[in-house]
C-alpha atoms as a PDB file:
ATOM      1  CA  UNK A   1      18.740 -17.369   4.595  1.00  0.00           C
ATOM      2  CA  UNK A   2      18.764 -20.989   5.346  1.00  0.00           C
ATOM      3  CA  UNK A   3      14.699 -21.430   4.453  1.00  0.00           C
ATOM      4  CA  UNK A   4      14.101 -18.369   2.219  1.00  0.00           C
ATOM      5  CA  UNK A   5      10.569 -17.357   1.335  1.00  0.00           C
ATOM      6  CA  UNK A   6      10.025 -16.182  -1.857  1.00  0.00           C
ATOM      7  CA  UNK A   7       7.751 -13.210  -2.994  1.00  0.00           C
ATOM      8  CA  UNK A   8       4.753 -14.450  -5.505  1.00  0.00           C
ATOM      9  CA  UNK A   9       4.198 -12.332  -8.784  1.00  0.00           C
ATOM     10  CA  UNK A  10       0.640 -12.872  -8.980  1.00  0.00           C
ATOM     11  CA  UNK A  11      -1.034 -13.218 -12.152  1.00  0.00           C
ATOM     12  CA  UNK A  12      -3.964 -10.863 -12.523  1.00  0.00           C
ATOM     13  CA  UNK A  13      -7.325 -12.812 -13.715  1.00  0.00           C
ATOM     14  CA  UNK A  14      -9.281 -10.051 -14.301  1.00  0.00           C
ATOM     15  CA  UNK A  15      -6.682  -7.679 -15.764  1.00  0.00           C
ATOM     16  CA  UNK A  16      -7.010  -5.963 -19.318  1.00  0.00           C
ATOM     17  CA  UNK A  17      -4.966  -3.480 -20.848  1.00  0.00           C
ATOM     18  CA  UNK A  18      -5.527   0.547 -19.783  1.00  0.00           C
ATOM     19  CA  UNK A  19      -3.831   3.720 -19.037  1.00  0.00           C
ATOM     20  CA  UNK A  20      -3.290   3.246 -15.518  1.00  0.00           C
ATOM     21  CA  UNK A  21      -0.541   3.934 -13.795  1.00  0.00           C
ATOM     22  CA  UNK A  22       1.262   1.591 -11.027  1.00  0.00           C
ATOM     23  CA  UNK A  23       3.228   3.583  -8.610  1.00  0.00           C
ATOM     24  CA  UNK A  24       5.490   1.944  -5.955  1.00  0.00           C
ATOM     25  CA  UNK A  25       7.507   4.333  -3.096  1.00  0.00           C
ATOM     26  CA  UNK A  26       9.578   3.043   0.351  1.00  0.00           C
ATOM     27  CA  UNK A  27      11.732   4.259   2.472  1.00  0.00           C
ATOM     28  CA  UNK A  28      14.687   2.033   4.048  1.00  0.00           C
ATOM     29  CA  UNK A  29      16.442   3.544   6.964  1.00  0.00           C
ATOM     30  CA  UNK A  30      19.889   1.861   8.588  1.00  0.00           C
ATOM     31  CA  UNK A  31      23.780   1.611   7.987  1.00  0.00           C
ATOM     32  CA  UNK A  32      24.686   0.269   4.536  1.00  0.00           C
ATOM     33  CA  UNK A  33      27.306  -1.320   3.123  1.00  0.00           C
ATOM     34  CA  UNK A  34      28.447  -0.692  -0.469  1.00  0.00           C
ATOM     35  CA  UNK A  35      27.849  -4.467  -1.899  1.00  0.00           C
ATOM     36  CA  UNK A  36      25.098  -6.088  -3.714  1.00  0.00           C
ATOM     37  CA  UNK A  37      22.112  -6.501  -2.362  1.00  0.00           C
ATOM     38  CA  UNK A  38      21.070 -10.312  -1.763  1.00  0.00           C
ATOM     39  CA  UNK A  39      17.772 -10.130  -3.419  1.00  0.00           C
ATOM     40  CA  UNK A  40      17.846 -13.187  -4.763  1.00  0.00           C
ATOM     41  CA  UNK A  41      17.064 -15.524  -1.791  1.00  0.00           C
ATOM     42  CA  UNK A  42      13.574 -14.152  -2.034  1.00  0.00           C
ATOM     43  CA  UNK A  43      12.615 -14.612  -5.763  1.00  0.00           C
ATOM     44  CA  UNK A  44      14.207 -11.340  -6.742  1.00  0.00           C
ATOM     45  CA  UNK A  45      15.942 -10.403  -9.877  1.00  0.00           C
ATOM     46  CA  UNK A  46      16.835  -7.102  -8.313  1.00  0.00           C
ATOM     47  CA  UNK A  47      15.515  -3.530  -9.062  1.00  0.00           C
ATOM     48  CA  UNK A  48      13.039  -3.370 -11.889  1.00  0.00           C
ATOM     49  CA  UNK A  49      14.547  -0.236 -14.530  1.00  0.00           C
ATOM     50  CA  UNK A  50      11.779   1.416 -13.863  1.00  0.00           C
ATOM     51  CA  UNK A  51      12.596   1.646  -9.563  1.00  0.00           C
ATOM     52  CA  UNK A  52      14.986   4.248  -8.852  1.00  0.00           C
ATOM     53  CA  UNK A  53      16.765   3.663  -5.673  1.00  0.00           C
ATOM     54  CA  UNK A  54      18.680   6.900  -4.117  1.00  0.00           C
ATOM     55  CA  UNK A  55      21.236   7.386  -1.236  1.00  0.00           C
ATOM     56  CA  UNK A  56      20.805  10.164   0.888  1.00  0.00           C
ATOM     57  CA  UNK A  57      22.270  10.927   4.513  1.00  0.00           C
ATOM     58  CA  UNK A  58      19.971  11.599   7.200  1.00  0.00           C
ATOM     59  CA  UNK A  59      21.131  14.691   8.323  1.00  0.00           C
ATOM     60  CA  UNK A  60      20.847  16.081   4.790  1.00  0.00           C
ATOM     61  CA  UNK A  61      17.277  14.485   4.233  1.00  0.00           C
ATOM     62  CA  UNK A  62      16.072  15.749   7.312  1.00  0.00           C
ATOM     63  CA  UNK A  63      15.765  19.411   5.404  1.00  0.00           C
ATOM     64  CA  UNK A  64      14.061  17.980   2.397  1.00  0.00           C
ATOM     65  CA  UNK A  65      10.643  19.353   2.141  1.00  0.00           C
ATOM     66  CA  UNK A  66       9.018  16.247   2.313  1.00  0.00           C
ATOM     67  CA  UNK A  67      10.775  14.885   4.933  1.00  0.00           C
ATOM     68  CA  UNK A  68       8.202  12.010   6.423  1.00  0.00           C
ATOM     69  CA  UNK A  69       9.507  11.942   9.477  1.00  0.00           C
ATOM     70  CA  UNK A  70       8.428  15.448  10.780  1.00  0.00           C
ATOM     71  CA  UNK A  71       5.435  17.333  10.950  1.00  0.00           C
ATOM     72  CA  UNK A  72       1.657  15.557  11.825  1.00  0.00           C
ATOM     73  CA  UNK A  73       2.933  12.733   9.630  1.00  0.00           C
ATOM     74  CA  UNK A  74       6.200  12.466  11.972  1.00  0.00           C
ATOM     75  CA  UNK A  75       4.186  12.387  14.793  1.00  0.00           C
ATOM     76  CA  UNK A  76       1.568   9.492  13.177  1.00  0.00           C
ATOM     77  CA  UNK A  77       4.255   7.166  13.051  1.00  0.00           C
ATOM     78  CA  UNK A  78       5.834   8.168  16.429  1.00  0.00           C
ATOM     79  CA  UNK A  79       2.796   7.447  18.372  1.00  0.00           C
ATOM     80  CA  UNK A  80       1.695   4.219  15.837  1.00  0.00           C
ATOM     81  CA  UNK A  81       5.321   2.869  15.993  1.00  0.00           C
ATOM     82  CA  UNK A  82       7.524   4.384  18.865  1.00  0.00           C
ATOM     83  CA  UNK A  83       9.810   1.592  18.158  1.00  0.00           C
ATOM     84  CA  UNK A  84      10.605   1.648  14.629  1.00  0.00           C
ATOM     85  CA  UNK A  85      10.625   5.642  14.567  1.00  0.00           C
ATOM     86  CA  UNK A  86      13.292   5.370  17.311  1.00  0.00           C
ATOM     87  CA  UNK A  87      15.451   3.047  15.353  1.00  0.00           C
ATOM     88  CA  UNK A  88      14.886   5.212  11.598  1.00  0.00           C
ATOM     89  CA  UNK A  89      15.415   8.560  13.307  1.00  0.00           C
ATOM     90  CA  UNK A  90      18.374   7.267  14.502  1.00  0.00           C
ATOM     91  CA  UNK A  91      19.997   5.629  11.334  1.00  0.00           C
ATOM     92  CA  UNK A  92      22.267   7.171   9.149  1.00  0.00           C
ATOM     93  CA  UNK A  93      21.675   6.547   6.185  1.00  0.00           C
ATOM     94  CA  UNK A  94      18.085   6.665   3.928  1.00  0.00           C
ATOM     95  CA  UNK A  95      17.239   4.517   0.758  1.00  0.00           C
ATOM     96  CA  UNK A  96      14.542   6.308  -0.994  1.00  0.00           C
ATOM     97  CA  UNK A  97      12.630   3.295  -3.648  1.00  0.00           C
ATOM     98  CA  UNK A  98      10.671   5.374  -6.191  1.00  0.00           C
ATOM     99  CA  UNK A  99       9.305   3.499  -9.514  1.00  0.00           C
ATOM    100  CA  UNK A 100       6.317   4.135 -12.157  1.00  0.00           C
ATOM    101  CA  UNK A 101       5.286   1.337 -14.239  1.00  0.00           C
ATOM    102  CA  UNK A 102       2.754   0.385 -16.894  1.00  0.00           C
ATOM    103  CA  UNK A 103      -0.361  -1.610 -16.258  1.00  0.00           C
ATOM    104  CA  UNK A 104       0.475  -4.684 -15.226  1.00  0.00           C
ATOM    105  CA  UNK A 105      -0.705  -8.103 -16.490  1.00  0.00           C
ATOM    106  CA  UNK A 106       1.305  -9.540 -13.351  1.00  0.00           C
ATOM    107  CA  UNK A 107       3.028  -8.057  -9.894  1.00  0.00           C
ATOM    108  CA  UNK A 108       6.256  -8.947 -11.044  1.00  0.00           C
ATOM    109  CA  UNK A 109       7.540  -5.669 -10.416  1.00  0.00           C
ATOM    110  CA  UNK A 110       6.286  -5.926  -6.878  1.00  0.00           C
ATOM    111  CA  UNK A 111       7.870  -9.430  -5.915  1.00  0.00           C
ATOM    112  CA  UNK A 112      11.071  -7.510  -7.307  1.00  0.00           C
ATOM    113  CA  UNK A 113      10.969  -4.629  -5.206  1.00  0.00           C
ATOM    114  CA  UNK A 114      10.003  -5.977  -2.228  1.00  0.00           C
ATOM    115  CA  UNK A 115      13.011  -8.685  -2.330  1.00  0.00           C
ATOM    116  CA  UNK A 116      15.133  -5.979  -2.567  1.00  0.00           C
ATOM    117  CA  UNK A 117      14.006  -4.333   0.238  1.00  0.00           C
ATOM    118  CA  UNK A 118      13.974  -8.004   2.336  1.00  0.00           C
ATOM    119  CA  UNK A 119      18.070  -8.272   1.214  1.00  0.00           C
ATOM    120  CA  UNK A 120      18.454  -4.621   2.214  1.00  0.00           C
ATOM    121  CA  UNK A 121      17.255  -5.042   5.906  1.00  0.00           C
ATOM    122  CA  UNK A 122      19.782  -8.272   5.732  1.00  0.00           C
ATOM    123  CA  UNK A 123      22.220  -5.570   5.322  1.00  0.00           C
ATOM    124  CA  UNK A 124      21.677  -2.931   7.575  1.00  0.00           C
ATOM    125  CA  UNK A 125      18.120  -1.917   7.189  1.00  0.00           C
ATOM    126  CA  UNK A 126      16.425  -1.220  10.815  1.00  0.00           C
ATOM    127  CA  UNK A 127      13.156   0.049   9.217  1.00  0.00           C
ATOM    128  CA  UNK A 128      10.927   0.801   5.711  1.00  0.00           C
ATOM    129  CA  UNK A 129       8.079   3.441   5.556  1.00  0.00           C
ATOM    130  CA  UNK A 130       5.480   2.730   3.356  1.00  0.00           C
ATOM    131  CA  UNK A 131       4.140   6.170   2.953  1.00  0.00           C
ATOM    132  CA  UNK A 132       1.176   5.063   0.629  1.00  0.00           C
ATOM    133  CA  UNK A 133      -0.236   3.259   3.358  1.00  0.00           C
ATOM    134  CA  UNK A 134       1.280   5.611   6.385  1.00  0.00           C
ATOM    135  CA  UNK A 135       3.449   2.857   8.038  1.00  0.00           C
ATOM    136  CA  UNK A 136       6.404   2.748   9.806  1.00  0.00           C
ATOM    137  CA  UNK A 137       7.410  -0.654   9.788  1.00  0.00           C
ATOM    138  CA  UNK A 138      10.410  -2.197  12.126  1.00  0.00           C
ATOM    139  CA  UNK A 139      12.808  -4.591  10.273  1.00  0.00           C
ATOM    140  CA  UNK A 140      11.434  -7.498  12.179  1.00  0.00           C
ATOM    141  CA  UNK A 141       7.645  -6.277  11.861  1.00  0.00           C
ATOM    142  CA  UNK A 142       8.286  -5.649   8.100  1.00  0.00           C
ATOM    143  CA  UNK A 143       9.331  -9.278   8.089  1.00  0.00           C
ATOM    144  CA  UNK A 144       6.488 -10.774   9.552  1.00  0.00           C
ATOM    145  CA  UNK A 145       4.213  -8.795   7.405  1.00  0.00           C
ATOM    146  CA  UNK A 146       5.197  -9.819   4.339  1.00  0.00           C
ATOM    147  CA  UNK A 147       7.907 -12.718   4.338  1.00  0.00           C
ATOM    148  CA  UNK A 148       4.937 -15.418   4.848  1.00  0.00           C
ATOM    149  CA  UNK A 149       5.321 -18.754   3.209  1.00  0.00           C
ATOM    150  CA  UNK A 150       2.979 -18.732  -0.022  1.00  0.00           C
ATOM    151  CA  UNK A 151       3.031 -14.256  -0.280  1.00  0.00           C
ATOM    152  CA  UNK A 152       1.537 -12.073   2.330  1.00  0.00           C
ATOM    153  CA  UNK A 153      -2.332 -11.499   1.316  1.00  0.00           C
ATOM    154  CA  UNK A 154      -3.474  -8.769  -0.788  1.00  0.00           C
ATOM    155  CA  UNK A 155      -4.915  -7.056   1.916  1.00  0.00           C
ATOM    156  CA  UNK A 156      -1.266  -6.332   3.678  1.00  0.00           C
ATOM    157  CA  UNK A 157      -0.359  -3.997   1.215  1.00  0.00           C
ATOM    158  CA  UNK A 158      -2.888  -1.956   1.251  1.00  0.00           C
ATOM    159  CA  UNK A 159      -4.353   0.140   4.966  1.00  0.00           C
ATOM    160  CA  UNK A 160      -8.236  -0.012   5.619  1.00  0.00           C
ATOM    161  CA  UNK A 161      -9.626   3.059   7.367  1.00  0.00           C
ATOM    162  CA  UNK A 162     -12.763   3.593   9.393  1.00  0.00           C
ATOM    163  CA  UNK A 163     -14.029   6.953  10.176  1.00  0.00           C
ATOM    164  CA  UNK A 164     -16.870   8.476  10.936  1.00  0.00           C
ATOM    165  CA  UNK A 165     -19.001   9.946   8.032  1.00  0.00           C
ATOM    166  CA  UNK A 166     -19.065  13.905   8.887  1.00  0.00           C
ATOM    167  CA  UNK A 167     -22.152  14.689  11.813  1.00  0.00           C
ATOM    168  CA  UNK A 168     -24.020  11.633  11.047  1.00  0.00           C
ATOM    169  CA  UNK A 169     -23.885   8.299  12.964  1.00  0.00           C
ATOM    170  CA  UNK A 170     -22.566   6.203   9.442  1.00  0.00           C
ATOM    171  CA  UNK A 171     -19.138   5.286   9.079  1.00  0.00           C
ATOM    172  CA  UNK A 172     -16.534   5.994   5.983  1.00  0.00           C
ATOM    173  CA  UNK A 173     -14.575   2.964   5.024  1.00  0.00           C
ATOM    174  CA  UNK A 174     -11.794   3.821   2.381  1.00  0.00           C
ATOM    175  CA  UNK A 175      -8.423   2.636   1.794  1.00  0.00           C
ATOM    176  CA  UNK A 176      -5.181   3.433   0.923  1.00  0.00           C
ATOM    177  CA  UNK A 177      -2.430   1.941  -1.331  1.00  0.00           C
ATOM    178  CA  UNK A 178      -3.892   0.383  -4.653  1.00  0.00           C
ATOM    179  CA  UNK A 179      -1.836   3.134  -6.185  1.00  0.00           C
ATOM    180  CA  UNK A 180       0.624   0.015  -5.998  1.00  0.00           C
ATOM    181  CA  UNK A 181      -1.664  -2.138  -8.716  1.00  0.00           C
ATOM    182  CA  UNK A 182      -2.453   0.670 -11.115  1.00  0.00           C
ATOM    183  CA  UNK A 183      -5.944   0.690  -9.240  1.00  0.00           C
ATOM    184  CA  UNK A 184      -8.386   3.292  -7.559  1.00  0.00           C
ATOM    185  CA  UNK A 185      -8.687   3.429  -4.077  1.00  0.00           C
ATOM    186  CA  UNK A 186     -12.000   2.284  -2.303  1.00  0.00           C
ATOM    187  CA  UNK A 187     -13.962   4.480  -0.831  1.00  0.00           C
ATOM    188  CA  UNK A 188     -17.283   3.354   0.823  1.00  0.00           C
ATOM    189  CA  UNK A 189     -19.603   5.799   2.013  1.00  0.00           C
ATOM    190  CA  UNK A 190     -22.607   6.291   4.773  1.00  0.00           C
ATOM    191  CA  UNK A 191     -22.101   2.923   6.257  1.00  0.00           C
ATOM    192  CA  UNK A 192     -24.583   1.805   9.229  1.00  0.00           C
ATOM    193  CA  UNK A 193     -22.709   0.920  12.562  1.00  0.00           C
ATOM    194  CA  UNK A 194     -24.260  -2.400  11.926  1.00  0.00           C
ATOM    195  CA  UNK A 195     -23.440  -3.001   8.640  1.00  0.00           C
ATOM    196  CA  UNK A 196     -19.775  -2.139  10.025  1.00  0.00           C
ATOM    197  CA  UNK A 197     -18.542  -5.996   9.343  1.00  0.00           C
ATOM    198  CA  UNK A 198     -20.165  -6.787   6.034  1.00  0.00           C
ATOM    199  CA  UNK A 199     -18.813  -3.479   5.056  1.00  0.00           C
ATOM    200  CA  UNK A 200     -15.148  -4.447   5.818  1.00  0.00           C
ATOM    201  CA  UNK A 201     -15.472  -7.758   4.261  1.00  0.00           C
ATOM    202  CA  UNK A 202     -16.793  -6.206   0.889  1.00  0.00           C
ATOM    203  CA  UNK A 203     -14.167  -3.872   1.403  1.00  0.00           C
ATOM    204  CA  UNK A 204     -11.789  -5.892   1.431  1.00  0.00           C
ATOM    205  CA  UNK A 205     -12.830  -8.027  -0.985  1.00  0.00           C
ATOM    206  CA  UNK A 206     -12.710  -5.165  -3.980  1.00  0.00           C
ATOM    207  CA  UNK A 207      -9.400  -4.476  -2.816  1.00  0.00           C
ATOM    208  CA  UNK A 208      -8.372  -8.061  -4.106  1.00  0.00           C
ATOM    209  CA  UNK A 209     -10.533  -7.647  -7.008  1.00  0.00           C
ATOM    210  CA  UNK A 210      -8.812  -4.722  -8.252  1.00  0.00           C
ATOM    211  CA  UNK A 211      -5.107  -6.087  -7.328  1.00  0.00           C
ATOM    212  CA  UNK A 212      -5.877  -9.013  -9.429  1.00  0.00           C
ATOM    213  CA  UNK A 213      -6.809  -6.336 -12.639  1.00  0.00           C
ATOM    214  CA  UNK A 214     -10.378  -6.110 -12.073  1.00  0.00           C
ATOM    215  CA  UNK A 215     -11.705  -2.175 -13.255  1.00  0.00           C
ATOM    216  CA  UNK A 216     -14.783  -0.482 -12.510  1.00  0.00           C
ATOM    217  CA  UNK A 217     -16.452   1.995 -14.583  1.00  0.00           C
ATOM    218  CA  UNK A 218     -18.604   5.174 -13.951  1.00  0.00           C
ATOM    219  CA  UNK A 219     -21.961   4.080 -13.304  1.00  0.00           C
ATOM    220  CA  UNK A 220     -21.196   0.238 -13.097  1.00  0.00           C
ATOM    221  CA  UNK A 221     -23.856  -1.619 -10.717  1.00  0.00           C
ATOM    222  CA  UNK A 222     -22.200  -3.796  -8.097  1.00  0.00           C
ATOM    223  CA  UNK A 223     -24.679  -6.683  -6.624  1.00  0.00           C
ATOM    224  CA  UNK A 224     -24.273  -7.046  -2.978  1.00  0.00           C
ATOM    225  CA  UNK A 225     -25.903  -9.457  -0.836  1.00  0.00           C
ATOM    226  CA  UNK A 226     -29.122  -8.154   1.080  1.00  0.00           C
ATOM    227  CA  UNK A 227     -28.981  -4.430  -0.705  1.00  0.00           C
ATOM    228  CA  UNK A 228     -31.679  -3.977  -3.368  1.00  0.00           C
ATOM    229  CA  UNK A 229     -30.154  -3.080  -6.398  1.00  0.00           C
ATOM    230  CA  UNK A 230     -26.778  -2.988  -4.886  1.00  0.00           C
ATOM    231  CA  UNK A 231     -24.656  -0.293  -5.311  1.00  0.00           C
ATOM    232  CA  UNK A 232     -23.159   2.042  -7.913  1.00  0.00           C
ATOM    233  CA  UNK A 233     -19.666   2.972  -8.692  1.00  0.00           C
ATOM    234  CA  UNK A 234     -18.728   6.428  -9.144  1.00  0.00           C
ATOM    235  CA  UNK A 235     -15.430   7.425  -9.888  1.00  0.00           C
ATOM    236  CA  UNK A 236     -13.138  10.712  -9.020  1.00  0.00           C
ATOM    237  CA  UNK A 237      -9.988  11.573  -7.054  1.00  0.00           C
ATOM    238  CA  UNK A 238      -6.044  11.686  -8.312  1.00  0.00           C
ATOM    239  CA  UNK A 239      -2.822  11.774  -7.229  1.00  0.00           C
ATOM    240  CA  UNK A 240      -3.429  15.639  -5.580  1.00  0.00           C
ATOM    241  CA  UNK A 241      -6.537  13.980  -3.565  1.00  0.00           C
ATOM    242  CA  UNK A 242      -5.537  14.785   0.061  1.00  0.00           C
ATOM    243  CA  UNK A 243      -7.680  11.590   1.212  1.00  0.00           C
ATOM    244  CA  UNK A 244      -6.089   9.092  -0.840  1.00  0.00           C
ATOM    245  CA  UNK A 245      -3.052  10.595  -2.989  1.00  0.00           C
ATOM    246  CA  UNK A 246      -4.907   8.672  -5.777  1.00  0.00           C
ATOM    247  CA  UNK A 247      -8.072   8.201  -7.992  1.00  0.00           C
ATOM    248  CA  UNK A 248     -10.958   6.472  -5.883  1.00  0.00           C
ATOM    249  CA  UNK A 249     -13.998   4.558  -6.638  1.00  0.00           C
ATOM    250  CA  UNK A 250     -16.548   5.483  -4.556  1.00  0.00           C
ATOM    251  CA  UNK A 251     -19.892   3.624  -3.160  1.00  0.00           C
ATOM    252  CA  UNK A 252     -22.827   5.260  -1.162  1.00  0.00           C
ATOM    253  CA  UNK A 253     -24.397   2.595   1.071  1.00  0.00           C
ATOM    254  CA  UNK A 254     -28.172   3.222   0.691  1.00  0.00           C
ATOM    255  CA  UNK A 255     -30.378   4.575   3.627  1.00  0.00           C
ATOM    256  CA  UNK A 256     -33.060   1.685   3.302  1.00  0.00           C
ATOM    257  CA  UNK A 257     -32.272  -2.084   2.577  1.00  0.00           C
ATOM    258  CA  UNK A 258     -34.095  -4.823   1.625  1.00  0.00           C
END
């Protein structure tokens, strides 16, 4: 690259040491060559030790169990990104990124990975699945996503969901991804239709919190603007959760507000 852009390892303000566990997975589809990967026009030192990176062909991964590609989760991606599921149903060749990492005073490990996977789509790569947020990515949307001058934000690499909350008229916003910081996902409950914006901002604000280290505890008050007495966390979830594939931290909107 004439004008590379290089990933950021952000430091993490509000990070102290725990048991948590940072868990990074992608999937690079194309027609690889056996050289060395140019990571480093993007900040990257290459693989961290802890990333394992596998070769499979297609053919043969197409009978793997988990397959993404087939099934309901197949068919997500086909109808969110006809494009890109053309193009990495049609490659040859699959690079499966799997790592597990210590918390994490920085995202060094992130900037590392992720440069890897911008030199492998300089070398063949057509398209990356990022199955912890349930995205199919083209080459050149992967690109815009994250190769932005300065780091993509936070928020990019993680998915915000709305749904509605069971029979009632409230909405569920949650998340998916902080698995990638060692964090919980969010998980806000019985939302008002009209708190629907504030809702998303807060949202998305504790999802930078927590990539930057921040942790919440059982029972920890959260002050939010215009709700009296805020809101509570409560923690559950894991990595079986169907919902998130992760621990969550969960907050219940209240039915009256000040």
């Amino acid at each position: 690259m004439s004008n590379p852009l290089y990933f950021p390892a952000w430091q993490r303000p509000h990070w102290q040491p725990s048991d948590e566990e940072i868990i990074v997975q992608f999937y690079v589809f194309g027609d690889f060559q056996p050289i060395r990967v140019p990571s480093e026009p993007y900040g990257s030192d290459g693989l961290p030790e802890e990333v394992e990176l596998t070769s499979h062909h297609h053919s043969a991964l197409r009978e793997w169990e988990g397959y993404p590609l087939k099934g309901s989760l197949g068919e997500l991606f086909k109808d969110d990104a006809p494009e890109a599921f053309e193009k990495a149903i049609a490659a040859p060749q699959v690079l499966v990124l799997r790592g597990r990492f210590k918390d994490s005073a920085d995202t060094g490990y992130l900037r590392d990975t992720l440069g890897v996977i911008a030199g492998l789509l300089d070398m063949g790569g057509v398209a990356v699945l990022d199955p912890q947020i349930l995205t199919l990515f083209s080459a050149d949307e992967w690109r815009k996503r994250y190769l932005i001058k300065d780091g993509a934000p936070l928020r990019h690499h993680v998915l915000i969901l709305r749904d509605e909350e069971g029979d009632s008229d409230r909405l569920w916003i949650h998340t998916r991804g902080l698995r990638k910081f060692g964090r919980p996902d969010i998980s806000l409950h019985d939302v008002p239709a009209q708190e629907l914006d504030r809702a998303g901002a807060l949202c998305q604000r504790l999802v930078e919190l927590q990539a930057l280290g921040a942790h919440f505890k059982q029972g920890q008050a959260l002050e939010v603007d215009g709700i009296l007495g805020g809101l509570t966390a409560e923690l559950g979830g894991g990595y079986s959760d169907p919902q998130f594939n992760n621990t969550y931290v969960a907050f219940y909107w209240p039915s009256e507000q000040a």
